[in-house]
Protein backbone atom coordinates (compact mmCIF):
# COMPACT_ATOMS: atom_id res chain seq x y z
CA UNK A 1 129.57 187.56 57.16
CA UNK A 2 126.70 187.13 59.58
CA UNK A 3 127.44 187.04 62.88
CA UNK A 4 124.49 185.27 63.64
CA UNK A 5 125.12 182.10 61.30
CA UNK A 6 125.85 178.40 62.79
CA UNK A 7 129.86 178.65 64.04
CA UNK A 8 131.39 175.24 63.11
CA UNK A 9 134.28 174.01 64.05
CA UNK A 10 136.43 171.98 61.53
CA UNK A 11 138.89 169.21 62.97
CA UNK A 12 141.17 167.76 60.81
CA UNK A 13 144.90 166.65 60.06
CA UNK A 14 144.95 167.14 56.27
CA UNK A 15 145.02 170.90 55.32
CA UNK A 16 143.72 170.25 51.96
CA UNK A 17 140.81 168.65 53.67
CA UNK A 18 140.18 171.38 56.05
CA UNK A 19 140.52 174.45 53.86
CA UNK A 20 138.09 172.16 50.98
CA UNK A 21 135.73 172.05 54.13
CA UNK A 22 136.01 175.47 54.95
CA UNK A 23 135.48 176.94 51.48
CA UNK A 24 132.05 175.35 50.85
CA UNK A 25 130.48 175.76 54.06
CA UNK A 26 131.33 179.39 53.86
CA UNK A 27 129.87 179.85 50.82
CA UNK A 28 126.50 177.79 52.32
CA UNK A 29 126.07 180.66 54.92
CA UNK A 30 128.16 179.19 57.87
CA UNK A 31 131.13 181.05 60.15
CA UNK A 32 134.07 178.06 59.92
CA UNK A 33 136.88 177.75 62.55
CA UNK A 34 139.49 175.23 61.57
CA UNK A 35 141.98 172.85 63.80
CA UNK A 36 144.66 170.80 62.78
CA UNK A 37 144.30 168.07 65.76
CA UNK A 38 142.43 167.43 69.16
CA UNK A 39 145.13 169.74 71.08
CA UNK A 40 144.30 172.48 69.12
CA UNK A 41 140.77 172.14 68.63
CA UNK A 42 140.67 172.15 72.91
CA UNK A 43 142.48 175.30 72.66
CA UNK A 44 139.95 177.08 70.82
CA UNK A 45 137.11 174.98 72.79
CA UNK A 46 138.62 176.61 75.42
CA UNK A 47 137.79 180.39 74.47
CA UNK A 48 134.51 179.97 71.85
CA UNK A 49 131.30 178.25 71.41
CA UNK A 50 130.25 176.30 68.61
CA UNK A 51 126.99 175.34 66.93
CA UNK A 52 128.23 171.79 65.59
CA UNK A 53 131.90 170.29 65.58
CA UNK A 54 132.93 168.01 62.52
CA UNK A 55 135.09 166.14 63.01
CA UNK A 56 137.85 163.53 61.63
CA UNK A 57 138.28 160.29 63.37
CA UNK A 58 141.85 159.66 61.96
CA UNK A 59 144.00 162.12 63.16
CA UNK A 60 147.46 161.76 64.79
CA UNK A 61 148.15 161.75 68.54
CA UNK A 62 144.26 161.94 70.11
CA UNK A 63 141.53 159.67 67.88
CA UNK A 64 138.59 161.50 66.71
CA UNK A 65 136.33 159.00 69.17
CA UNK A 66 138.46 159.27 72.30
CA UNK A 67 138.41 163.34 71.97
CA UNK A 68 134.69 162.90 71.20
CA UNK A 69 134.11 160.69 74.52
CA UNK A 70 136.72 163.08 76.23
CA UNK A 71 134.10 166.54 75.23
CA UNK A 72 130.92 163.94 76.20
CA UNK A 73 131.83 164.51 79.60
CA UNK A 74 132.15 168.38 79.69
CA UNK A 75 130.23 170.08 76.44
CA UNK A 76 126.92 169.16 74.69
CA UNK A 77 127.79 170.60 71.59
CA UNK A 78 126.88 168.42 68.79
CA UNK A 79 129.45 166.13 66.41
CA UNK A 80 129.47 165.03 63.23
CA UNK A 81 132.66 162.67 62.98
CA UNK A 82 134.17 161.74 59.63
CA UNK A 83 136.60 158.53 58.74
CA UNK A 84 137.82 156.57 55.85
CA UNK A 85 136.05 153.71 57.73
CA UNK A 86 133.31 152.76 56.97
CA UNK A 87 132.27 149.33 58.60
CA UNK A 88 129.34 149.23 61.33
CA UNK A 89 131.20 148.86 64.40
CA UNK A 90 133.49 151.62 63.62
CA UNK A 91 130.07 153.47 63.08
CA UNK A 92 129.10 152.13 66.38
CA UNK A 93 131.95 153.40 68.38
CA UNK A 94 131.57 156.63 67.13
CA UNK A 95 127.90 156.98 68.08
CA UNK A 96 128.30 155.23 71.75
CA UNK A 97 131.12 157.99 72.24
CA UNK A 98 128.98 160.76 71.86
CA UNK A 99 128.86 161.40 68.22
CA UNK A 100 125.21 162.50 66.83
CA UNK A 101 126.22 161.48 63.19
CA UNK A 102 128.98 159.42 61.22
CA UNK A 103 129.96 160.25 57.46
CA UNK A 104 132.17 157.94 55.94
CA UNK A 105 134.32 159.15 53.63
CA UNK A 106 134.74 160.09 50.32
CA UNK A 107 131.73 161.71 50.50
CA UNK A 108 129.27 164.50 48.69
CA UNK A 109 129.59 168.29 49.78
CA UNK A 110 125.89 168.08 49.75
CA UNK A 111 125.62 165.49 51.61
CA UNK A 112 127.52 166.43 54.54
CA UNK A 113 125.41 169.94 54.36
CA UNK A 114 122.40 167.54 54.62
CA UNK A 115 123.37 166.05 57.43
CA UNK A 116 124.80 169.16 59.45
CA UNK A 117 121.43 170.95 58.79
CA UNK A 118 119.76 167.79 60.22
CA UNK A 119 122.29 167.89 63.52
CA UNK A 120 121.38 171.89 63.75
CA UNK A 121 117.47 171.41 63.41
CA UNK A 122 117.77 168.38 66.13
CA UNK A 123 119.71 170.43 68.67
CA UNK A 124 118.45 172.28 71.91
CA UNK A 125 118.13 175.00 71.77
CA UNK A 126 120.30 177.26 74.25
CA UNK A 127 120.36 180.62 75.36
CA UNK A 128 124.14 182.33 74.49
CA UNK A 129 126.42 182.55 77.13
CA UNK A 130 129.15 185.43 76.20
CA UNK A 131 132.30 184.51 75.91
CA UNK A 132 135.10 186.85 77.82
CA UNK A 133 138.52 185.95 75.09
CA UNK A 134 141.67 187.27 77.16
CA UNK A 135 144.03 186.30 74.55
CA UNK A 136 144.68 185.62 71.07
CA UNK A 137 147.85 182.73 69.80
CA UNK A 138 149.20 184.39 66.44
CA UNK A 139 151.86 182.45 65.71
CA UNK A 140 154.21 182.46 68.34
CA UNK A 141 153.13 185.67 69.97
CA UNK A 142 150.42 186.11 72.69
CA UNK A 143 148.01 188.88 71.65
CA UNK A 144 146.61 190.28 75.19
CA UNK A 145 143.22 191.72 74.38
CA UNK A 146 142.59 193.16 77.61
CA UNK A 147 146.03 195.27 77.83
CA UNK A 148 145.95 195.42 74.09
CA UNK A 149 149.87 193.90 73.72
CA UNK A 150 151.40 191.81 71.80
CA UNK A 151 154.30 189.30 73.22
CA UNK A 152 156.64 186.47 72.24
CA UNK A 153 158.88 184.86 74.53
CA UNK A 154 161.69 187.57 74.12
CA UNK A 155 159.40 190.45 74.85
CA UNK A 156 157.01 192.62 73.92
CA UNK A 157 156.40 193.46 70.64
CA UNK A 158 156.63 197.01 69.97
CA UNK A 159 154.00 198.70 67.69
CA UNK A 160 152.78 202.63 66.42
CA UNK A 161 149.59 203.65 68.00
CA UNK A 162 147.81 203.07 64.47
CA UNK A 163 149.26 199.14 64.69
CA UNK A 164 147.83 198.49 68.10
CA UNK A 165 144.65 200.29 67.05
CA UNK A 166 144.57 198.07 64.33
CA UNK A 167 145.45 194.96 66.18
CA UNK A 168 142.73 196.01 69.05
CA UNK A 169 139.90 195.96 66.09
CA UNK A 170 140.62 193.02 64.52
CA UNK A 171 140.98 191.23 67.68
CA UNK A 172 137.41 192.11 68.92
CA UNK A 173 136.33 190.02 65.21
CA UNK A 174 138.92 186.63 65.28
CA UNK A 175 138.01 185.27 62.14
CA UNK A 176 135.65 187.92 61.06
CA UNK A 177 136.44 189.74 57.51
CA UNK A 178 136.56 193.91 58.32
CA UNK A 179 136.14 195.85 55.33
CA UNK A 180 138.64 198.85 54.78
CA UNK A 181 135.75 201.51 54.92
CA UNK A 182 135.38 200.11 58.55
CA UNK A 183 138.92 200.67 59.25
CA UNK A 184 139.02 203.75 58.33
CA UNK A 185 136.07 204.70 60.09
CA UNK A 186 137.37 202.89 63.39
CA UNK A 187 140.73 204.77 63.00
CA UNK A 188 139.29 208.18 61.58
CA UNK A 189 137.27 208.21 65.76
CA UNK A 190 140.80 208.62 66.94
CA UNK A 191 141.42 212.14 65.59
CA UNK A 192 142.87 211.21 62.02
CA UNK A 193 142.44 211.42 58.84
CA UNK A 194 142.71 207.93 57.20
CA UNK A 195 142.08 206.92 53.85
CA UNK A 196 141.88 203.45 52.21
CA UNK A 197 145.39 203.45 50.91
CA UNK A 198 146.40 204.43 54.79
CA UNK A 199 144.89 201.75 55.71
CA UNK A 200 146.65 199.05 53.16
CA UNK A 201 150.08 200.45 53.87
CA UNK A 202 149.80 200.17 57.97
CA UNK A 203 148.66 196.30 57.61
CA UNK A 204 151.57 195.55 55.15
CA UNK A 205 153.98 197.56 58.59
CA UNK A 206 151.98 195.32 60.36
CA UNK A 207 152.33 191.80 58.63
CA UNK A 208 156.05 192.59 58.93
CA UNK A 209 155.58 192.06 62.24
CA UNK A 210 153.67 189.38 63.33
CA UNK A 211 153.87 187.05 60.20
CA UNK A 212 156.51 184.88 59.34
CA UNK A 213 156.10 185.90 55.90
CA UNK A 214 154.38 188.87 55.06
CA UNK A 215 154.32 188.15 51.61
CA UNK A 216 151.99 185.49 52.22
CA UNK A 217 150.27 186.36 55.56
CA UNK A 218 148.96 183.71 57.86
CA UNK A 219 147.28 185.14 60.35
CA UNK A 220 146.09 189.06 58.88
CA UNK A 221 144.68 187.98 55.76
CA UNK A 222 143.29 189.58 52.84
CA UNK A 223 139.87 188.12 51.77
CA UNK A 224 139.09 189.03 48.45
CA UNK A 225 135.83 191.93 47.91
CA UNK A 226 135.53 192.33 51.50
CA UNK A 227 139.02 193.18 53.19
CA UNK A 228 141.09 192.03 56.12
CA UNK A 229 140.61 189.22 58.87
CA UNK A 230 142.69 188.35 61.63
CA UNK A 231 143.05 184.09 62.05
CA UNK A 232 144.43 183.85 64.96
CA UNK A 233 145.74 180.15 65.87
């Protein structure tokens, strides 16, 4: 994945929708972020930065156009909302709160690559700020990247010095897909010998740990022909 490609960030309710969403614009050369609603999507505002945010205007709980007035006032990052409604002065509200495109749906794929290339080639240009990420939310434990621990509300959670290792790698990439050869480079610096097969074995000890179902992980995922990611909440 490049590191340098767009980061958009995907707000919507309907899961089908979002992982539909994410698929494509991964495969047209974009890093993808997803949120289920406006409270999560501030979480994650919270800790990254974004190229574009598309965004749904029917969601539960916040609108799409009140959380797009609400980020008016403290981010410039572009939006692109999206809504079954399509009438002109629900296109209207949208664009006075902030919104630098409206897509009514149903609506093409290629059309709403269109129109996010458009928002991208229109926006400022700004110089990167880094961003310092103290923690990672995995489900309901608290990753601490700085102390490199891992905590739920009963405790810490304890792990072998190859599981925090691992843990402490993927957590440097959130959302990033690490291939085994780099994990077993990454471990190998610490004075072992790993091998690929190591490697598979200590993230299935590890699933067992922080998933709620290791046999169909969550949050450490496999991604197929390039290995492991960590998708943190």
């Amino acid at each position: 994945m490049d590191v340098d490609a767009p980061h958009l960030l995907v707000v919507d309710d309907d899961e089908r929708i979002r992982d539909l969403l994410r698929k494509y614009l991964v495969r047209s050369g974009f890093r993808v972020t997803l949120a289920r609603d406006a409270a999560h999507a501030r979480r994650l505002l919270a800790g990254l930065e974004f190229d574009l945010i598309v965004l749904d205007v029917m969601m539960p709980g916040e609108d799409g156009i009140s959380f797009c007035r609400s980020l008016r006032s403290q981010l410039g990052t572009p939006v692109l909302l999206l809504t079954a409604r399509g009438e002109t002065a629900d296109r209207i509200a949208g664009l006075e709160a902030g919104a630098d495109d409206y897509l009514a749906k149903p609506f093409e794929p290629k059309e709403l690559l269109l129109r996010i290339n458009a928002i991208l080639r229109r926006a400022p240009k700004e110089e990167a700020q880094p961003i310092a990420l103290t923690e990672l939310a995995i489900g309901s434990y608290t990753y601490d990247i700085t102390r490199g621990e891992i905590s739920n509300a009963a405790g810490p959670l304890r792990l072998t010095a190859t599981e925090s290792h691992l843990m402490r790698i993927f957590a440097a990439r959130p959302n990033e897909p690490v291939t085994r050869q780099q994990l077993v480079e990454e471990l190998s610096r610490s004075g072992g010998q790993t091998q690929e097969r190591a490697v598979d074995v200590q993230i299935t000890r590890l699933r067992r740990k922080i998933e709620p179902d290791p046999k169909q992980p969550r949050y450490l995922q496999t991604v197929r022909g390039a290995g492991y990611m960590l998708s943190p909440d």
